[in-house]
Protein backbone atom coordinates (compact mmCIF):
# COMPACT_ATOMS: atom_id res chain seq x y z
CA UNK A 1 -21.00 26.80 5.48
CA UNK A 2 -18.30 26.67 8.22
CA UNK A 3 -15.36 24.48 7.72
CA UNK A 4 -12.94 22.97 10.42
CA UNK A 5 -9.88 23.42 8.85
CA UNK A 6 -7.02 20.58 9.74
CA UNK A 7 -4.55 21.33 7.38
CA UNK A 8 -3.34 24.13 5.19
CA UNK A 9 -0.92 23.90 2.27
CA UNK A 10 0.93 26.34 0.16
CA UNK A 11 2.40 27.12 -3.11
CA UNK A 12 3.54 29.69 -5.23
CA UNK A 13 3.65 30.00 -9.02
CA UNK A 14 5.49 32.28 -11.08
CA UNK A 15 5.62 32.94 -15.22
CA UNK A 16 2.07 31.06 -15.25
CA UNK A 17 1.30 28.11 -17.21
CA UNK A 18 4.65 28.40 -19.41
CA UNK A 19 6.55 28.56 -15.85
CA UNK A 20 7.31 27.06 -12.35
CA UNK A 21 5.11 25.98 -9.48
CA UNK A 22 6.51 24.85 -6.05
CA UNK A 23 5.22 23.42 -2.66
CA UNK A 24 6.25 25.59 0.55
CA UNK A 25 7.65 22.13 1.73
CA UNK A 26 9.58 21.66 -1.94
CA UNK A 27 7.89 18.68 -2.36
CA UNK A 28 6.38 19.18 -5.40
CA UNK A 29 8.51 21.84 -7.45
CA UNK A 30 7.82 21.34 -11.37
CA UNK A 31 8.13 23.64 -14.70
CA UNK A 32 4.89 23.98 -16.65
CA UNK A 33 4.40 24.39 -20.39
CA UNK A 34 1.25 24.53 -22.54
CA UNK A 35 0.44 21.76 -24.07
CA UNK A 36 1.31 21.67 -28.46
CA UNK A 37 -2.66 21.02 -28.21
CA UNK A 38 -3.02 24.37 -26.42
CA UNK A 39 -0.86 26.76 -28.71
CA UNK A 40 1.82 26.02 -26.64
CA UNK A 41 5.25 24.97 -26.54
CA UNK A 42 4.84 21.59 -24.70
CA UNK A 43 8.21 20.99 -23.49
CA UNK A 44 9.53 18.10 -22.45
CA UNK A 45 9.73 17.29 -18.36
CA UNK A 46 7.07 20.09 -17.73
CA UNK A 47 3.32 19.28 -16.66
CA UNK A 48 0.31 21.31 -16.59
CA UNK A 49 -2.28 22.57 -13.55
CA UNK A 50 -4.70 20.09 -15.24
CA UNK A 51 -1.59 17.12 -14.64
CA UNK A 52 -1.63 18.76 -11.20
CA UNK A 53 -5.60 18.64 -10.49
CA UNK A 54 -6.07 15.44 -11.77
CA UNK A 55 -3.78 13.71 -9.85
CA UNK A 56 -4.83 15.27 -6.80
CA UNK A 57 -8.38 14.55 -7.29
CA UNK A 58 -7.63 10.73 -8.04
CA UNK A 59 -6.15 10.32 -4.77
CA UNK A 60 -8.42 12.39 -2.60
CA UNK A 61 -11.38 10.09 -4.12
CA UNK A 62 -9.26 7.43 -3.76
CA UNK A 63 -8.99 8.30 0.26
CA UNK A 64 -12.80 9.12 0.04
CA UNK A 65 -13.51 5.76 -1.42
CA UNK A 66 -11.30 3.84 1.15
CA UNK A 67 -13.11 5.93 4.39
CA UNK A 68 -16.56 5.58 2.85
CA UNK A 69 -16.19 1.51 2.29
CA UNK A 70 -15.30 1.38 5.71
CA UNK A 71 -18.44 3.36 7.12
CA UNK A 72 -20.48 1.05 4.77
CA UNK A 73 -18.82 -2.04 5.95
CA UNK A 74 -17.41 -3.26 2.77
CA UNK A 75 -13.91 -4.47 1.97
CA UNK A 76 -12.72 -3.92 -1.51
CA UNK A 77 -10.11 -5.83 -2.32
CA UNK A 78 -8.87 -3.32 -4.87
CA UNK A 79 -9.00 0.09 -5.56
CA UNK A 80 -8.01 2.65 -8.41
CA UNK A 81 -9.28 5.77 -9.42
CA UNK A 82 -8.56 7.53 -12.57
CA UNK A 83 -9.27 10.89 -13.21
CA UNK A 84 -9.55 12.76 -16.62
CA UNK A 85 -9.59 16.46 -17.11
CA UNK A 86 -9.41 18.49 -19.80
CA UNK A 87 -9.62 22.06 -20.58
CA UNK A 88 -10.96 24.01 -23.82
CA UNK A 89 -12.55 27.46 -24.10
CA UNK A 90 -16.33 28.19 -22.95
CA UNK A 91 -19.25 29.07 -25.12
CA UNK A 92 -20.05 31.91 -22.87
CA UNK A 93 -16.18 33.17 -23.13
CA UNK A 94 -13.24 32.21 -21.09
CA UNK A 95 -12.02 28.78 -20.43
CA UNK A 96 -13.42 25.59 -18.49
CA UNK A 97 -12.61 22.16 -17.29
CA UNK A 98 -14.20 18.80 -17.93
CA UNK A 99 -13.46 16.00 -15.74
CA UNK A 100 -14.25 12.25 -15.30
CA UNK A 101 -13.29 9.63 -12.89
CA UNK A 102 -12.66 5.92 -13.52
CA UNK A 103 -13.15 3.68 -10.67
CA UNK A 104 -11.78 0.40 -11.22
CA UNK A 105 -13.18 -1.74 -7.41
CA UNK A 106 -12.22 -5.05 -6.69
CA UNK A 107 -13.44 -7.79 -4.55
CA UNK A 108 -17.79 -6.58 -4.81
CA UNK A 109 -20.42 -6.67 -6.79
CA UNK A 110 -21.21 -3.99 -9.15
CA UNK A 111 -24.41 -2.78 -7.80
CA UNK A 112 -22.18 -2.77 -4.45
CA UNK A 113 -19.28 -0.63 -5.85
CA UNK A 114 -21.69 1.85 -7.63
CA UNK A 115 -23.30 2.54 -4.08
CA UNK A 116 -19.30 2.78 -2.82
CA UNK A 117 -18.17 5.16 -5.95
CA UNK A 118 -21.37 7.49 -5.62
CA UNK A 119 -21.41 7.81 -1.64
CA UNK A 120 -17.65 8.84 -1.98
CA UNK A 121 -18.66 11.28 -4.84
CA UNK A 122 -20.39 12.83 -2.38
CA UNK A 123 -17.94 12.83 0.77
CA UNK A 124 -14.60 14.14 -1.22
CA UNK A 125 -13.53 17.34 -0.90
CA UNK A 126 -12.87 17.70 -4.65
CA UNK A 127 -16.07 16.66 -5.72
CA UNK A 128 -17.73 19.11 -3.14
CA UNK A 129 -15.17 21.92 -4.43
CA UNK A 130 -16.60 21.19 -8.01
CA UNK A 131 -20.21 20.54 -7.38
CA UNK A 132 -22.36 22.70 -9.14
CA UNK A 133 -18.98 24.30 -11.29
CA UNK A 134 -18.45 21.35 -13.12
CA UNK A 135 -19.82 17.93 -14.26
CA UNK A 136 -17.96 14.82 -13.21
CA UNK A 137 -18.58 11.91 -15.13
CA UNK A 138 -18.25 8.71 -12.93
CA UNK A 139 -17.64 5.04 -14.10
CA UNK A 140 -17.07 2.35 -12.27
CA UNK A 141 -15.95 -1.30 -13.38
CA UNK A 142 -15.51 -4.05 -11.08
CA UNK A 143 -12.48 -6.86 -11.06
């Protein structure tokens, strides 16, 4: 598989998931901290790579969404993603991820957002990072 690449980020970590991350640009720079569900310490302010993931993923389906309506000539009037992830350890040893994503369309028909929500499922980059490594769940409602 060859990939164009158009953009490249960066960002460093240090003291893990009880630590820091930062952007190269600075733009995101936030303390971690286990979660009190995790055996950790959960502090107050901090987030967690699974905070991190799941917001990125929301918005890259939400751009996926947007570019594949257009392509299919439909005009939502609304859209919102939501995604879920959690983490828990594996049967097989180690740890995984779970994730789901909520699509909340406005403006069509059901049958006409589930085409939407499934054709982007297919077109963003985070659900063809995941595909085959982990199940997404998708819903979609309609308003």
């Amino acid at each position: 598989m060859s990939i164009k690449v158009l953009y490249t980020t960066h960002a460093i970590a240090t003291g893990g998931r009880n630590g820091h991350t930062r952007s190269a640009d600075g733009i995101v720079d936030v303390d971690l901290s286990i979660p009190k569900a995790m055996g950790g310490p959960g502090r107050a302010g901090a987030t967690t790579p699974e905070d991190l993931f799941a917001a990125g993923y929301a918005a890259c389906f939400c751009s996926a969404a947007e570019f594949v309506a257009r392509q299919m000539n439909l005009r939502p009037t609304s859209l919102e993603i939501k995604a879920n992830v959690g983490i828990g350890p594996r049967d097989a040893g180690g740890f995984g991820l779970v994730a789901s994503l909520e699509a909340t369309v406005g403006g069509l028909a059901f049958d006409d957002a589930e085409k939407l929500i499934a054709a982007a499922h297919q077109v963003c980059p985070y659900s063809n990072a995941t595909r085959g490594n982990l199940d997404v769940g998708l819903e979609v409602r309609t308003v």
